[in-house]
N, C-alpha and C. Protein backbone atom coordinates (compact mmCIF):
# COMPACT_ATOMS: atom_id res chain seq x y z
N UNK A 1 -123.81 -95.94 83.88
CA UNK A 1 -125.15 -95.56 83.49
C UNK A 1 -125.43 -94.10 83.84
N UNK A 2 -125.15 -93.46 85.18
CA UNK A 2 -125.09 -92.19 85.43
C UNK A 2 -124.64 -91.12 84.53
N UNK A 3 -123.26 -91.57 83.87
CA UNK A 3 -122.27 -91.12 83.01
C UNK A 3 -123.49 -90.63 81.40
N UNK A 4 -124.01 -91.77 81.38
CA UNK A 4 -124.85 -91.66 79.85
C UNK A 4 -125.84 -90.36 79.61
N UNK A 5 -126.54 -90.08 81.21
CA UNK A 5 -127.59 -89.39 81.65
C UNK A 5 -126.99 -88.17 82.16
N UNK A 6 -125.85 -87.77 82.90
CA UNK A 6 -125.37 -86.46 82.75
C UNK A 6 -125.03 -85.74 81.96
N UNK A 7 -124.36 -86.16 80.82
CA UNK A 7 -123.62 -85.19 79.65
C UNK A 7 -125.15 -85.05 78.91
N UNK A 8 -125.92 -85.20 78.46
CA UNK A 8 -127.09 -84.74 77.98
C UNK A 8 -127.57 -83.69 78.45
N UNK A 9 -128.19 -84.13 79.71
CA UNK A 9 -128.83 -83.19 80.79
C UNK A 9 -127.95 -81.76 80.79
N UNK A 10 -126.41 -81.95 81.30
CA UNK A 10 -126.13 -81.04 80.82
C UNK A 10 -125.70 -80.07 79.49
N UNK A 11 -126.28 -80.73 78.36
CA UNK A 11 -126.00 -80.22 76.81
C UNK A 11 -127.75 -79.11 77.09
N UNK A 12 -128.70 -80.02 77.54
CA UNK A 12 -129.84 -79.23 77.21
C UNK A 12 -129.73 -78.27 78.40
N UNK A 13 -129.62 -78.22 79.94
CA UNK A 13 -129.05 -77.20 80.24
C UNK A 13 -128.38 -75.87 79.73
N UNK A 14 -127.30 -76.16 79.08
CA UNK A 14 -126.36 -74.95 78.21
C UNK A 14 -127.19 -74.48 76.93
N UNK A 15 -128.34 -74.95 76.52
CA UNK A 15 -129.01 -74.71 75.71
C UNK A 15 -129.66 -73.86 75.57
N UNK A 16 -130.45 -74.42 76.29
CA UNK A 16 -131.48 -73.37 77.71
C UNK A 16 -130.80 -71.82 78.22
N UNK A 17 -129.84 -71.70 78.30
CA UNK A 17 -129.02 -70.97 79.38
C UNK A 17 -128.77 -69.95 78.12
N UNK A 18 -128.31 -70.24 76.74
CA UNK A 18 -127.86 -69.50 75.63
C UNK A 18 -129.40 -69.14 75.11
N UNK A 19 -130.17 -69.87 75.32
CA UNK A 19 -131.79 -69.32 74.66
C UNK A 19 -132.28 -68.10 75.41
N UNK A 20 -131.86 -68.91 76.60
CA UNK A 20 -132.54 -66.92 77.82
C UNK A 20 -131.62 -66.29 77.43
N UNK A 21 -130.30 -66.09 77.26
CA UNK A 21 -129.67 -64.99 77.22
C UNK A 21 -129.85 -64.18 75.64
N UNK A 22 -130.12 -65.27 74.81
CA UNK A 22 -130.48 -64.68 73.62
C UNK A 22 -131.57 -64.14 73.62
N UNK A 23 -133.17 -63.98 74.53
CA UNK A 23 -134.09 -63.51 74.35
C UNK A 23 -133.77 -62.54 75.45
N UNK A 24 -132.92 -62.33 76.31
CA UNK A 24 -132.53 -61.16 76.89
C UNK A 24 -132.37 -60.05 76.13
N UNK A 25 -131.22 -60.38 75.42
CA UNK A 25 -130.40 -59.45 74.34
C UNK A 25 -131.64 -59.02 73.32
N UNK A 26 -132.30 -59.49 72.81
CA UNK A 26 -133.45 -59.55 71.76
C UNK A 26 -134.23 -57.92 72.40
N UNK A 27 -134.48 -58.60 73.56
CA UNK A 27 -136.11 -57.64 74.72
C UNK A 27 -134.92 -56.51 74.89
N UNK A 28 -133.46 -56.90 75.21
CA UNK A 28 -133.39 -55.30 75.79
C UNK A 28 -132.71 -54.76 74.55
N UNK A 29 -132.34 -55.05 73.77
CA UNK A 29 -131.58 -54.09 72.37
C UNK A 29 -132.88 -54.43 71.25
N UNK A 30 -133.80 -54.74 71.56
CA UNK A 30 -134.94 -54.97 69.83
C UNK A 30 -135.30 -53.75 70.00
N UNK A 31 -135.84 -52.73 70.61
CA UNK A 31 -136.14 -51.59 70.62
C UNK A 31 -135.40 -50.93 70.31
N UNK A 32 -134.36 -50.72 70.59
CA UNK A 32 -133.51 -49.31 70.63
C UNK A 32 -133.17 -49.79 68.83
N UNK A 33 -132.77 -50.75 68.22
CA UNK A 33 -132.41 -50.89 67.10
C UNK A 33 -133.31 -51.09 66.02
N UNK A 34 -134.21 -51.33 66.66
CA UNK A 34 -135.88 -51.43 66.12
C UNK A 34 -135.81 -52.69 64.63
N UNK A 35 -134.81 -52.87 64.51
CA UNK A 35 -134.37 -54.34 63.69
C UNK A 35 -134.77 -53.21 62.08
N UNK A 36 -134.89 -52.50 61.86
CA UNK A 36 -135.30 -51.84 60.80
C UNK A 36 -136.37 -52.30 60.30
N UNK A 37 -137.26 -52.55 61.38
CA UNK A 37 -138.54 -53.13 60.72
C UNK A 37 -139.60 -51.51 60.23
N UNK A 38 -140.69 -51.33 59.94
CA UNK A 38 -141.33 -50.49 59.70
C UNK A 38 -142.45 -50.83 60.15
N UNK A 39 -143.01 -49.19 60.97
CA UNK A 39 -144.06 -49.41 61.75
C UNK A 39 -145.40 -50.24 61.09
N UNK A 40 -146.37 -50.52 61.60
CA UNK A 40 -148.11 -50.90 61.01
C UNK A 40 -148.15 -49.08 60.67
N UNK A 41 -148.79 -48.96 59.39
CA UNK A 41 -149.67 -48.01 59.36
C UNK A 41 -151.06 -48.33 59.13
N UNK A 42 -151.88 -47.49 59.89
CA UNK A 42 -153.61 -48.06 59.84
C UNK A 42 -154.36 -46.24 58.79
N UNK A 43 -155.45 -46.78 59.05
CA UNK A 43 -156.13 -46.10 57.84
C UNK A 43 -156.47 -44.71 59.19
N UNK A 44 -156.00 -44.78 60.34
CA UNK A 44 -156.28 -43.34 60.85
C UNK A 44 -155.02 -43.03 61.28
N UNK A 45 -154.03 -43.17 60.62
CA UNK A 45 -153.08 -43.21 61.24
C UNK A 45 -152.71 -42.93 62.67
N UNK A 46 -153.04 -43.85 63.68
CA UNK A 46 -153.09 -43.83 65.15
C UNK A 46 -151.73 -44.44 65.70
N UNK A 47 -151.23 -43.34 66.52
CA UNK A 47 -149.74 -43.51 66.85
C UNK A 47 -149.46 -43.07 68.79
N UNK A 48 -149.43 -43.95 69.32
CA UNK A 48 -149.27 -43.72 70.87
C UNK A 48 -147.87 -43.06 70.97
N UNK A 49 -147.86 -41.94 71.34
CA UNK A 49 -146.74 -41.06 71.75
C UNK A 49 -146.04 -41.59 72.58
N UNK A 50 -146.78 -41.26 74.17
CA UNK A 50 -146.47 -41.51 75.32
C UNK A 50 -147.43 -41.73 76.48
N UNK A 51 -146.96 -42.03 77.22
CA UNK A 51 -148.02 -43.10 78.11
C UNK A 51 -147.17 -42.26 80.03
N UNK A 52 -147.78 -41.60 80.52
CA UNK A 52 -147.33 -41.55 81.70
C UNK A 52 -148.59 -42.15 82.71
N UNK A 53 -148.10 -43.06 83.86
CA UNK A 53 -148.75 -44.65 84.70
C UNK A 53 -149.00 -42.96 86.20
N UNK A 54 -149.82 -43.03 87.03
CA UNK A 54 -150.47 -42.35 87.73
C UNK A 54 -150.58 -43.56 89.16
N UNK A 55 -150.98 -44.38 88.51
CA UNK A 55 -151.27 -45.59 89.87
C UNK A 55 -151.50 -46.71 89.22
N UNK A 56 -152.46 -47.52 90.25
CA UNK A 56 -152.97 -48.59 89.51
C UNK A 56 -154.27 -48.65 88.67
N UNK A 57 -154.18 -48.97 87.11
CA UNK A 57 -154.89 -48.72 86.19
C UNK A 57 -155.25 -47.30 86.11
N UNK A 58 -154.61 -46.36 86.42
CA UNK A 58 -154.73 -44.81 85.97
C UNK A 58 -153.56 -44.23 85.19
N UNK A 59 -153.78 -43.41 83.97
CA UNK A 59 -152.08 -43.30 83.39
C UNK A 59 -153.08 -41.96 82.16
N UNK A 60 -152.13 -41.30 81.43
CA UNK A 60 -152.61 -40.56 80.86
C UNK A 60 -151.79 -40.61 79.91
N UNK A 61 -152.36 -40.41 78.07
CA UNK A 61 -151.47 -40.80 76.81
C UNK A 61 -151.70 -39.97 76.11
N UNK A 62 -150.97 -39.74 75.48
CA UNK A 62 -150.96 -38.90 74.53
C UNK A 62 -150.72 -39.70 73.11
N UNK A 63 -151.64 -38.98 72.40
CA UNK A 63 -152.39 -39.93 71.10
C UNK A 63 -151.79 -39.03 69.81
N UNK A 64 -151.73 -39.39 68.53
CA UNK A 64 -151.75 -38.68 67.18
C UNK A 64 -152.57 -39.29 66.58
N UNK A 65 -153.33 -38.71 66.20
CA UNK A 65 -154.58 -39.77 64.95
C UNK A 65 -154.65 -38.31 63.74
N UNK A 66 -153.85 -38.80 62.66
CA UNK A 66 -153.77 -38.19 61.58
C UNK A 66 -152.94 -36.71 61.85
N UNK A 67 -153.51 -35.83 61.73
CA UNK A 67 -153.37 -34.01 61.94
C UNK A 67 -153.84 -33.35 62.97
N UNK A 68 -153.98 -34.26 64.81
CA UNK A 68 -154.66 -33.76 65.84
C UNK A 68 -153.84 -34.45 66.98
N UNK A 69 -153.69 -34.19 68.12
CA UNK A 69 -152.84 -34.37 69.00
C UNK A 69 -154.09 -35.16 70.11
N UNK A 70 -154.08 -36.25 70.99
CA UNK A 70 -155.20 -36.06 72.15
C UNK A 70 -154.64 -36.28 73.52
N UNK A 71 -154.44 -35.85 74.11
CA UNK A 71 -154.57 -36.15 75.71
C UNK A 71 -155.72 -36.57 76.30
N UNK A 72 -155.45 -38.20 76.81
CA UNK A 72 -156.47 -38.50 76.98
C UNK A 72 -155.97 -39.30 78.53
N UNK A 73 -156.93 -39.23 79.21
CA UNK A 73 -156.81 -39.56 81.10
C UNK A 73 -157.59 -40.91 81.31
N UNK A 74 -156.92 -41.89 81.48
CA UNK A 74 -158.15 -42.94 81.38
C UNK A 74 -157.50 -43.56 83.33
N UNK A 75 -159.18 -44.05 83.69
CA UNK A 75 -158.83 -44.11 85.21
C UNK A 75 -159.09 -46.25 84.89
N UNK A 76 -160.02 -46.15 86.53
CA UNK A 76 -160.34 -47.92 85.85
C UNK A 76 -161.30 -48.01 85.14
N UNK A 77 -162.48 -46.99 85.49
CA UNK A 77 -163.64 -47.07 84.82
C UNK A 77 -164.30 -46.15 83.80
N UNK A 78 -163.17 -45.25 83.75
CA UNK A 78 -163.44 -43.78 83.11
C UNK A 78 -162.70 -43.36 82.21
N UNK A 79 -162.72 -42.61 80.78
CA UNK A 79 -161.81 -42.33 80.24
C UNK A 79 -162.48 -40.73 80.18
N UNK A 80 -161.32 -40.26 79.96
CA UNK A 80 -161.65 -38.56 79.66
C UNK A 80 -160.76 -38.15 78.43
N UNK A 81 -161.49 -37.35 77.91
CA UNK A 81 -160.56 -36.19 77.04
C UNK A 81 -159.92 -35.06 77.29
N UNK A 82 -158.52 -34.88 77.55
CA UNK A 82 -158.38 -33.73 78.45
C UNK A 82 -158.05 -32.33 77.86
N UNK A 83 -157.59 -32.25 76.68
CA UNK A 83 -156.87 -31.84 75.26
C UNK A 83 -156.90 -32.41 74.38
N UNK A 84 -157.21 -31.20 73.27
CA UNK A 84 -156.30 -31.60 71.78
C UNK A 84 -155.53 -30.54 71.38
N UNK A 85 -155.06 -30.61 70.05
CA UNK A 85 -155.08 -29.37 69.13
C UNK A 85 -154.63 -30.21 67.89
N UNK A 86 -154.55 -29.83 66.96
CA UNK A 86 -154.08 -29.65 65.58
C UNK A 86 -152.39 -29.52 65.53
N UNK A 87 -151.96 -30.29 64.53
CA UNK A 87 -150.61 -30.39 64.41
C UNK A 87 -150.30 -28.79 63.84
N UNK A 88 -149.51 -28.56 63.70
CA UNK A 88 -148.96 -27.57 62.86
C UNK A 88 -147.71 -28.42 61.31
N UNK A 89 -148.00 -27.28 60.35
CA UNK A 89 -147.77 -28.07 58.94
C UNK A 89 -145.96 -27.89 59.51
N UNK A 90 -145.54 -28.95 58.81
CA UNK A 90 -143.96 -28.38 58.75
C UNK A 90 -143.97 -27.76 57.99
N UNK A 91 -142.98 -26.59 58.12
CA UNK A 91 -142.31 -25.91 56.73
C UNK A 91 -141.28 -27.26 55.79
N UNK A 92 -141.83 -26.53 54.70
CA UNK A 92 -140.84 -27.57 53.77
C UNK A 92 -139.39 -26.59 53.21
């Protein structure tokens, strides 16, 4: 009777074990390969650059919304504007 109840247990075990490692592989290579998906575009075109973390709930980002750059400082209770400017056109 033992016999009936181990080989299962361990089938869904090994199951389990190939599912985490497959959502490992997923989380740490889905980014870098980006699956060739294509970004959301929204109607302001709003695009988070980069994000540098300061402490807890303090970090400062840098924004693109259309043809303007923002640096923006947000604390826990406060957000600031710290910079902008204007993109510059590429040369074509």
């Amino acid at each position: 009777m033992m016999e009936n109840i181990f080989v299962p247990m361990v089938r869904v075990i090994l199951v389990l074990a190939a599912i985490m490692c497959g959502m490992v592989l997923v989380y740490r290579y889905g980014g870098k390969y980006r699956f060739r998906l294509k970004a959301k575009t929204t109607e302001y075109e709003l695009r988070k650059v980069d994000t540098i973390h300061l402490g807890y709930k303090k970090f400062i980002s840098v924004v693109e919304i259309k043809d303007h750059v923002l640096v923006i400082g947000v604390g826990e209770k406060e957000m600031s504007l710290l910079t902008r400017w204007q993109k510059e056109e590429k040369a074509s």
